[in-house]
PDB file of N, CA and C in Angstrom:
ATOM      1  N   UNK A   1      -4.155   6.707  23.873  1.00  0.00           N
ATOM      2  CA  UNK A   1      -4.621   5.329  23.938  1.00  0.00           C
ATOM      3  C   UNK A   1      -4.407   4.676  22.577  1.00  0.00           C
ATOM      4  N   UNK A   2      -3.542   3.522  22.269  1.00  0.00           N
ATOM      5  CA  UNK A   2      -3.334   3.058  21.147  1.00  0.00           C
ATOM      6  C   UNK A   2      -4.877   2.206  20.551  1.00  0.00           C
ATOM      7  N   UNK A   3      -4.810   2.313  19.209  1.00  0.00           N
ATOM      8  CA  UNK A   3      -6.196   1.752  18.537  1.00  0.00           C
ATOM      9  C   UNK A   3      -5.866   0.327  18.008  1.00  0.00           C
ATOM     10  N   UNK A   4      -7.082   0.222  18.449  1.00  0.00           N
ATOM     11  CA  UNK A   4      -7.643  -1.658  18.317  1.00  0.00           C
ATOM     12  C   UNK A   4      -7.911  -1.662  16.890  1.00  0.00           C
ATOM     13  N   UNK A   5      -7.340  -3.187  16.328  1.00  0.00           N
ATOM     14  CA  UNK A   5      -7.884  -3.282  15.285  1.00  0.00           C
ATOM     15  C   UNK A   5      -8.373  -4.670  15.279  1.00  0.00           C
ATOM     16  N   UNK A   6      -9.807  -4.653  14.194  1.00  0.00           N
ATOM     17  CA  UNK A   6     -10.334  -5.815  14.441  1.00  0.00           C
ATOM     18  C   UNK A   6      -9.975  -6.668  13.302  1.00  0.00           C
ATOM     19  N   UNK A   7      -9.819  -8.183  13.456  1.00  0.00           N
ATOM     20  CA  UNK A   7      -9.206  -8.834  12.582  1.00  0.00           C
ATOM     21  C   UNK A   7      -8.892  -8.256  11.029  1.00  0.00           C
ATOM     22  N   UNK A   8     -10.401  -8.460  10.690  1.00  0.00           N
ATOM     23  CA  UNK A   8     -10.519  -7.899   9.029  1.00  0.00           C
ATOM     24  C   UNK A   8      -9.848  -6.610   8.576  1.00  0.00           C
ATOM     25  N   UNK A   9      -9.682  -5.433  10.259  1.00  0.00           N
ATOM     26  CA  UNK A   9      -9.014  -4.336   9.402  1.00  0.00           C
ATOM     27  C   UNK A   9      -7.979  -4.650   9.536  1.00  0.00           C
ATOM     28  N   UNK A  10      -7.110  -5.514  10.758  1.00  0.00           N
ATOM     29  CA  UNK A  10      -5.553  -5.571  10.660  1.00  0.00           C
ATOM     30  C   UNK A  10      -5.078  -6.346   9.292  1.00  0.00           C
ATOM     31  N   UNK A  11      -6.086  -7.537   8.896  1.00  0.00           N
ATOM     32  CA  UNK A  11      -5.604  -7.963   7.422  1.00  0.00           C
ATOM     33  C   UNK A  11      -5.769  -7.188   6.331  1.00  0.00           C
ATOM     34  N   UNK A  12      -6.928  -5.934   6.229  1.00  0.00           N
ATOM     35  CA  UNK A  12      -6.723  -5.161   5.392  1.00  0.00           C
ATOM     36  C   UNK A  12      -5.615  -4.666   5.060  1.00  0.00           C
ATOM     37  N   UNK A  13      -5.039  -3.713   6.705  1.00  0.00           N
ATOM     38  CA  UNK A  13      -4.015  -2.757   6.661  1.00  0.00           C
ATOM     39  C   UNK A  13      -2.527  -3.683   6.149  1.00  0.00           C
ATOM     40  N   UNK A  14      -2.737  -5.148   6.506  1.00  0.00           N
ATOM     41  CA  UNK A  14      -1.475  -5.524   6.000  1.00  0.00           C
ATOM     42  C   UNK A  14      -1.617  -5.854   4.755  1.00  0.00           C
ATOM     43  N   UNK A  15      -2.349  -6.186   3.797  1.00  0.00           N
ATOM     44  CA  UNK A  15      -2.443  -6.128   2.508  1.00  0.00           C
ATOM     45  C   UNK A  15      -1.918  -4.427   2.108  1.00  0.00           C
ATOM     46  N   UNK A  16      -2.787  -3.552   2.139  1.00  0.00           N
ATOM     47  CA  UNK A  16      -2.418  -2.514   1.121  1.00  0.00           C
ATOM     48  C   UNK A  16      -0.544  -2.130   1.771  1.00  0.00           C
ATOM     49  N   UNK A  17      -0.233  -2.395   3.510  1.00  0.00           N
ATOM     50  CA  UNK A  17       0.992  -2.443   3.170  1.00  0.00           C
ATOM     51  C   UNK A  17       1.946  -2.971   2.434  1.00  0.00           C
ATOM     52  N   UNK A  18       1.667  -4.421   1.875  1.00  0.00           N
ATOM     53  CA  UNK A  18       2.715  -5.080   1.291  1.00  0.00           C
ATOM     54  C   UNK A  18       3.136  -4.284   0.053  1.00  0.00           C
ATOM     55  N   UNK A  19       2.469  -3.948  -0.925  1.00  0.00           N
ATOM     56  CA  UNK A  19       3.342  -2.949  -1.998  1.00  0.00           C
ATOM     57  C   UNK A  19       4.133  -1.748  -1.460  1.00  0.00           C
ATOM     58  N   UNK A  20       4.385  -1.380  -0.310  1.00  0.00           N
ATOM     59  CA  UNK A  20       4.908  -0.265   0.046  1.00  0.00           C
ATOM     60  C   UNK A  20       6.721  -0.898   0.885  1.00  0.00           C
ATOM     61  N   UNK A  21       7.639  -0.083   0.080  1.00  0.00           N
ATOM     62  CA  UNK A  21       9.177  -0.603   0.743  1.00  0.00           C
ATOM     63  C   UNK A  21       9.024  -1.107   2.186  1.00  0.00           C
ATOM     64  N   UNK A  22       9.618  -1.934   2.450  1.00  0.00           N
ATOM     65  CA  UNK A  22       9.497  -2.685   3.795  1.00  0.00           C
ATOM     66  C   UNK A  22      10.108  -1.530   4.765  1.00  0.00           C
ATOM     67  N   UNK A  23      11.006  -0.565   4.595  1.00  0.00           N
ATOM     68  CA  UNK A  23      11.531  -0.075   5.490  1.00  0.00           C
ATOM     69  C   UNK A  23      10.433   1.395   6.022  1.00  0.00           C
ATOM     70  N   UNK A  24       9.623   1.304   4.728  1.00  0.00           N
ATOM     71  CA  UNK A  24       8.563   2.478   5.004  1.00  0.00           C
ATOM     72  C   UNK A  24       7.225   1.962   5.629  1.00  0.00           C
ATOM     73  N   UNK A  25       7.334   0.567   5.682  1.00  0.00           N
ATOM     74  CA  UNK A  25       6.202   0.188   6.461  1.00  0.00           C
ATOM     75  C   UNK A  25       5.476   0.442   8.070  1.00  0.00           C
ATOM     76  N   UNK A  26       6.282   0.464   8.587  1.00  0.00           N
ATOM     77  CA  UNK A  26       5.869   1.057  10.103  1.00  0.00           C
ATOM     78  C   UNK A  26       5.114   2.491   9.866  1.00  0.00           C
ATOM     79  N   UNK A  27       6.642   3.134   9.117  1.00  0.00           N
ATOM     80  CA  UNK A  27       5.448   4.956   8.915  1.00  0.00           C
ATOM     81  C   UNK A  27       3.960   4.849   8.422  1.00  0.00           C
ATOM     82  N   UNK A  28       3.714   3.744   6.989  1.00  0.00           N
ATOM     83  CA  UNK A  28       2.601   3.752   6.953  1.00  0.00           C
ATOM     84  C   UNK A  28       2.213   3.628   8.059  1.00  0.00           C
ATOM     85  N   UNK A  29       1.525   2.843   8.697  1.00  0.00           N
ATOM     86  CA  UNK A  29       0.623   2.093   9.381  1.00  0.00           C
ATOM     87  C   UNK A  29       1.113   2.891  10.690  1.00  0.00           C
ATOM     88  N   UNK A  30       1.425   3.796  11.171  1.00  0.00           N
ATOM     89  CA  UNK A  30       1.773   4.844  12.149  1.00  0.00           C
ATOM     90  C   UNK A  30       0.558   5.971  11.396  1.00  0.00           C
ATOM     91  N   UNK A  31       0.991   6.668  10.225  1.00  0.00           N
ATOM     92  CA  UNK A  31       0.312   7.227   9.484  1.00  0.00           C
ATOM     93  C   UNK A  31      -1.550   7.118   9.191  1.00  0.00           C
ATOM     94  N   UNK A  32      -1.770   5.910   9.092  1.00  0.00           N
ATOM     95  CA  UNK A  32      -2.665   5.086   9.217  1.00  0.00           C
ATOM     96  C   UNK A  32      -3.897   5.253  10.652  1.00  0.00           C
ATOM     97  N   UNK A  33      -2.687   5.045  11.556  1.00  0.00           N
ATOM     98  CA  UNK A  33      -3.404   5.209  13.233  1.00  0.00           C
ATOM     99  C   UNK A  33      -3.775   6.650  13.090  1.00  0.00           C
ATOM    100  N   UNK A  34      -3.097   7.090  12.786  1.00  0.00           N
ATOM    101  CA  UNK A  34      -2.702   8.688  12.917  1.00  0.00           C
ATOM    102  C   UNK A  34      -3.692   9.664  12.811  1.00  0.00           C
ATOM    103  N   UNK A  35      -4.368   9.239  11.154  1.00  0.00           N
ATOM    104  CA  UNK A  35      -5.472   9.663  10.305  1.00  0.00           C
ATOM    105  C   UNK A  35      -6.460   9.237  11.393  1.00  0.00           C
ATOM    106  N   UNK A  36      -6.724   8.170  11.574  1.00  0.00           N
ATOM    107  CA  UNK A  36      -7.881   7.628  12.320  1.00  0.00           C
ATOM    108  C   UNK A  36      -8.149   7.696  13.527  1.00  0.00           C
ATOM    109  N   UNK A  37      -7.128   8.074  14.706  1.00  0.00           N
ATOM    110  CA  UNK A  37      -7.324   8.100  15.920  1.00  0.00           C
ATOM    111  C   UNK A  37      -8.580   9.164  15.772  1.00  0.00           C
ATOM    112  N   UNK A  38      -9.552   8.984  17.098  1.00  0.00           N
ATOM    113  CA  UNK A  38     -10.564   9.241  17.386  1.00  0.00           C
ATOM    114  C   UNK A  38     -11.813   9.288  17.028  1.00  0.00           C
ATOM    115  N   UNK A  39     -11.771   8.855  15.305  1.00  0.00           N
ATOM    116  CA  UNK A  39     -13.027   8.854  14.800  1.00  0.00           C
ATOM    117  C   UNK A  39     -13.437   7.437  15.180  1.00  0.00           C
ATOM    118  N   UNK A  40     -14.871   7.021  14.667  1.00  0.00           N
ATOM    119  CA  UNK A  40     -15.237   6.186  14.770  1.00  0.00           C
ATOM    120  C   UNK A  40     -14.712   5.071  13.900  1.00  0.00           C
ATOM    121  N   UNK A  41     -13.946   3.848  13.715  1.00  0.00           N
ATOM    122  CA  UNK A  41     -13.569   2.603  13.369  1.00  0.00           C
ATOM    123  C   UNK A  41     -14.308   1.800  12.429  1.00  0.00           C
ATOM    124  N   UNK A  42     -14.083   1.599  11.325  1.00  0.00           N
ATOM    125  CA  UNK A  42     -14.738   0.579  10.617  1.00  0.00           C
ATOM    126  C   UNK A  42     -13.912   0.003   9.745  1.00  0.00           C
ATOM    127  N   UNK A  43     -14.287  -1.111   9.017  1.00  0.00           N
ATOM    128  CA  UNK A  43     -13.565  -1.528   8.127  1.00  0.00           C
ATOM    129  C   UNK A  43     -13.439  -0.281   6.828  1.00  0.00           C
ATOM    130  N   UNK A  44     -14.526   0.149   6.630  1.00  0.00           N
ATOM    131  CA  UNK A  44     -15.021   1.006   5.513  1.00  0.00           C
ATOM    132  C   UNK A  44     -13.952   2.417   5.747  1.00  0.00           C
ATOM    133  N   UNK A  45     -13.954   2.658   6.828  1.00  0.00           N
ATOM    134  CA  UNK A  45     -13.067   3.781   7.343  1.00  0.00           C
ATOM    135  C   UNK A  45     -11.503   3.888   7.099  1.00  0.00           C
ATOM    136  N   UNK A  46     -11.318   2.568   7.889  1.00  0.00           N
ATOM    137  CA  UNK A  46      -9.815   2.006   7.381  1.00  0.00           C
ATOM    138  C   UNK A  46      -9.496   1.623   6.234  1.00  0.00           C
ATOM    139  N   UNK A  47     -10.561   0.940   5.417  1.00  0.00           N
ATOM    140  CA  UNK A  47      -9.824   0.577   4.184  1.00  0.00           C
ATOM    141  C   UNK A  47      -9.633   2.311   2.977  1.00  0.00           C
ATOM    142  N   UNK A  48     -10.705   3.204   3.155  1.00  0.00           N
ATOM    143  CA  UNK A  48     -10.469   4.654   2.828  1.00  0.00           C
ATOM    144  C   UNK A  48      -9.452   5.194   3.489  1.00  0.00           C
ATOM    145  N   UNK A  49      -9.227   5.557   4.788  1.00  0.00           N
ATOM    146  CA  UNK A  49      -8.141   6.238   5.003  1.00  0.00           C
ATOM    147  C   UNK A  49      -6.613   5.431   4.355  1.00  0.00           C
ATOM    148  N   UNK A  50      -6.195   3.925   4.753  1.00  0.00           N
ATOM    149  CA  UNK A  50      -5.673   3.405   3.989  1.00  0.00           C
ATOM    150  C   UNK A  50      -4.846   3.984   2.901  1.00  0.00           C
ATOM    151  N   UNK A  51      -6.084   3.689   1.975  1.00  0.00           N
ATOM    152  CA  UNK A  51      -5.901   3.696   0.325  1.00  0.00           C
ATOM    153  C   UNK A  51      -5.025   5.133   0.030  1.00  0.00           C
ATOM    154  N   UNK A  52      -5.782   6.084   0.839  1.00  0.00           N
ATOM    155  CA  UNK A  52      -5.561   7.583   0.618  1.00  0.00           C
ATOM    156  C   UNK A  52      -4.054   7.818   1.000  1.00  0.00           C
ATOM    157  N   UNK A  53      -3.602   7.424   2.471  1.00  0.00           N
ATOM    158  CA  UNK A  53      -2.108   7.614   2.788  1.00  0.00           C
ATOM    159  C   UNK A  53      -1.213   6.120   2.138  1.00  0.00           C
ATOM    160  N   UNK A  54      -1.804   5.590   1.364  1.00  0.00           N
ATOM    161  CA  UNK A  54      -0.755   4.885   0.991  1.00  0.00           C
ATOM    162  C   UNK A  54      -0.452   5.181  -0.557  1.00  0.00           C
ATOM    163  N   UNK A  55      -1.025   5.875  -1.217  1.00  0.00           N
ATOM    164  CA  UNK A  55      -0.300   7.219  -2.411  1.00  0.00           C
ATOM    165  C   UNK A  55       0.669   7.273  -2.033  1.00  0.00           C
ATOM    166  N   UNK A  56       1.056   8.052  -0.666  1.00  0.00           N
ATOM    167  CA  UNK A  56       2.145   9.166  -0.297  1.00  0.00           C
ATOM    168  C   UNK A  56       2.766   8.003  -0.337  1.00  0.00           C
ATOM    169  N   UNK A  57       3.026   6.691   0.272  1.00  0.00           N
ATOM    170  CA  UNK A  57       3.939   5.784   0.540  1.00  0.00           C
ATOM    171  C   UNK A  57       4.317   5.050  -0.607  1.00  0.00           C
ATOM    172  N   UNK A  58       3.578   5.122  -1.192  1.00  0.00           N
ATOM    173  CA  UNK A  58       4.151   4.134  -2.730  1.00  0.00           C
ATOM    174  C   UNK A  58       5.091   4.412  -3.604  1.00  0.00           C
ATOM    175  N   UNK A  59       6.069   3.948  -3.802  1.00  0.00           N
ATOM    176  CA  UNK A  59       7.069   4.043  -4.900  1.00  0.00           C
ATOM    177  C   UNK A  59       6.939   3.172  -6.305  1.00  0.00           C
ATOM    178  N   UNK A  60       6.635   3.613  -7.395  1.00  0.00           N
ATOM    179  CA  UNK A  60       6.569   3.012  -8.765  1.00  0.00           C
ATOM    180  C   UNK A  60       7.740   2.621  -8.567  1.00  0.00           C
ATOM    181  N   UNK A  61       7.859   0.676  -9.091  1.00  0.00           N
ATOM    182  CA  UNK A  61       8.618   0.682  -9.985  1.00  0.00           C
ATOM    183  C   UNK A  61       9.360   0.892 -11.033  1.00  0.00           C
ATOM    184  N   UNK A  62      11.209   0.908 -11.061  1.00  0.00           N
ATOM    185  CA  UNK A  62      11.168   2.153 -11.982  1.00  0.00           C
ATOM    186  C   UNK A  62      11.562   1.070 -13.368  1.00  0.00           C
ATOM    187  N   UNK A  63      11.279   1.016 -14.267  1.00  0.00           N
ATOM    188  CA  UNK A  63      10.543   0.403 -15.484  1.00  0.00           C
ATOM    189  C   UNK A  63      11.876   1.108 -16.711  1.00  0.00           C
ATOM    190  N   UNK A  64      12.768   0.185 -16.770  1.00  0.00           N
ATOM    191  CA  UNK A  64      13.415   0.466 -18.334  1.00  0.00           C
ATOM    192  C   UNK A  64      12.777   0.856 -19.396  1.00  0.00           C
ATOM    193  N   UNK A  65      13.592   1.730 -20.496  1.00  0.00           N
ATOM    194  CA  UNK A  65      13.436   2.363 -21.746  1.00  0.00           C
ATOM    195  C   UNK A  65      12.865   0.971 -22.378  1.00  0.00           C
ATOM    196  N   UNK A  66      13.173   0.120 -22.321  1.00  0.00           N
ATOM    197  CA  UNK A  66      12.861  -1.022 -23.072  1.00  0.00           C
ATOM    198  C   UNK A  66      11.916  -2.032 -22.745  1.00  0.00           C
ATOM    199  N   UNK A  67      11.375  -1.872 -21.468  1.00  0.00           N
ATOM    200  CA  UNK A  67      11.299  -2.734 -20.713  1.00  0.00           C
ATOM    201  C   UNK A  67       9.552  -3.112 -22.087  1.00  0.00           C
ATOM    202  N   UNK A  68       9.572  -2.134 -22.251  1.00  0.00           N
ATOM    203  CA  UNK A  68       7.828  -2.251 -23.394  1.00  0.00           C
ATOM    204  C   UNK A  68       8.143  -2.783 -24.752  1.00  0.00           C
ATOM    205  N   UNK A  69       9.482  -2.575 -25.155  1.00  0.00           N
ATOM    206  CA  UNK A  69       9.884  -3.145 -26.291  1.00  0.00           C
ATOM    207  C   UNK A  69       9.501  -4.568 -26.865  1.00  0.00           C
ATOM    208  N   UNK A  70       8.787  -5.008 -27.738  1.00  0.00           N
ATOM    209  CA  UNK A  70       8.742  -5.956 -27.904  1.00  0.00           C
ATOM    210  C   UNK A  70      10.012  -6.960 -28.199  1.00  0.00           C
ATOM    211  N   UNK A  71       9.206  -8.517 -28.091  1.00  0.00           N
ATOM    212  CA  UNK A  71      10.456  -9.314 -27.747  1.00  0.00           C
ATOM    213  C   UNK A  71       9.953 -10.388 -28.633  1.00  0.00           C
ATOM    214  N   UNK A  72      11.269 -10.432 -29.839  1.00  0.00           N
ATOM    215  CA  UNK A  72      11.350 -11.598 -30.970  1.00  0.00           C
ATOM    216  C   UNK A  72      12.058 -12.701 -30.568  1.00  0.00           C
ATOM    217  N   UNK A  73      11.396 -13.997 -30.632  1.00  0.00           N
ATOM    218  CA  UNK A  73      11.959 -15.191 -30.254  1.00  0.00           C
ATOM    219  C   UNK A  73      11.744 -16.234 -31.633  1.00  0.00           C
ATOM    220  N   UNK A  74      11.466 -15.243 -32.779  1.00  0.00           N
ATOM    221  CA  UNK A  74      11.587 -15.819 -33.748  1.00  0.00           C
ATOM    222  C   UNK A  74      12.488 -16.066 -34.647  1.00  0.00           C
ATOM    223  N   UNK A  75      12.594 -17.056 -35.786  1.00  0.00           N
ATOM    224  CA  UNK A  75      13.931 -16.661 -36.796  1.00  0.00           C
ATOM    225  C   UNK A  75      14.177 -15.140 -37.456  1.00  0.00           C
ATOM    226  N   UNK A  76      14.825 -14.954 -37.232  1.00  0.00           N
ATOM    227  CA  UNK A  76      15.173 -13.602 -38.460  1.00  0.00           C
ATOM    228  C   UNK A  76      14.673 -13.935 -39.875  1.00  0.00           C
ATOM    229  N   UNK A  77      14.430 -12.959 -40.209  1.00  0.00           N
ATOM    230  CA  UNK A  77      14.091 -13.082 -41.927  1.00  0.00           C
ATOM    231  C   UNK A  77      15.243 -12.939 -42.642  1.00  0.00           C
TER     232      UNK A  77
END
């Protein structure tokens, strides 16, 4: 039996999806049902299980050698 979600958790679940690659988005939120089928439903529930499988889904940006380097927009001395 597929699970209902009630407004506040479907806008949850689509918030913590948006940082996750668009093409990995379905698995989350498959992942998501997954964890949760049969327990009892809450926002509190969903936004924990959530948080927890969307670790596995997250990819850091990957961040240049330089990218911390500071940046002079001043005259040279």
């Amino acid at each position: 039996m597929p699970l209902s979600f009630s407004a506040e958790e479907l806008d949850l679940l689509l918030a913590l999806a948006q940082p996750i690659e668009p093409a990995q988005r379905s698995a989350f939120l498959d992942a998501v049902a997954a964890a949760i089928e049969g327990q009892a439903s809450g926002p509190g529930l969903v936004h924990q299980t959530a948080r927890r499988i969307q670790r596995e889904f997250w990819t850091p940006p990957a961040i240049s050698p330089n990218a911390t380097a500071p940046v002079h927009r001043g005259r040279a001395a």
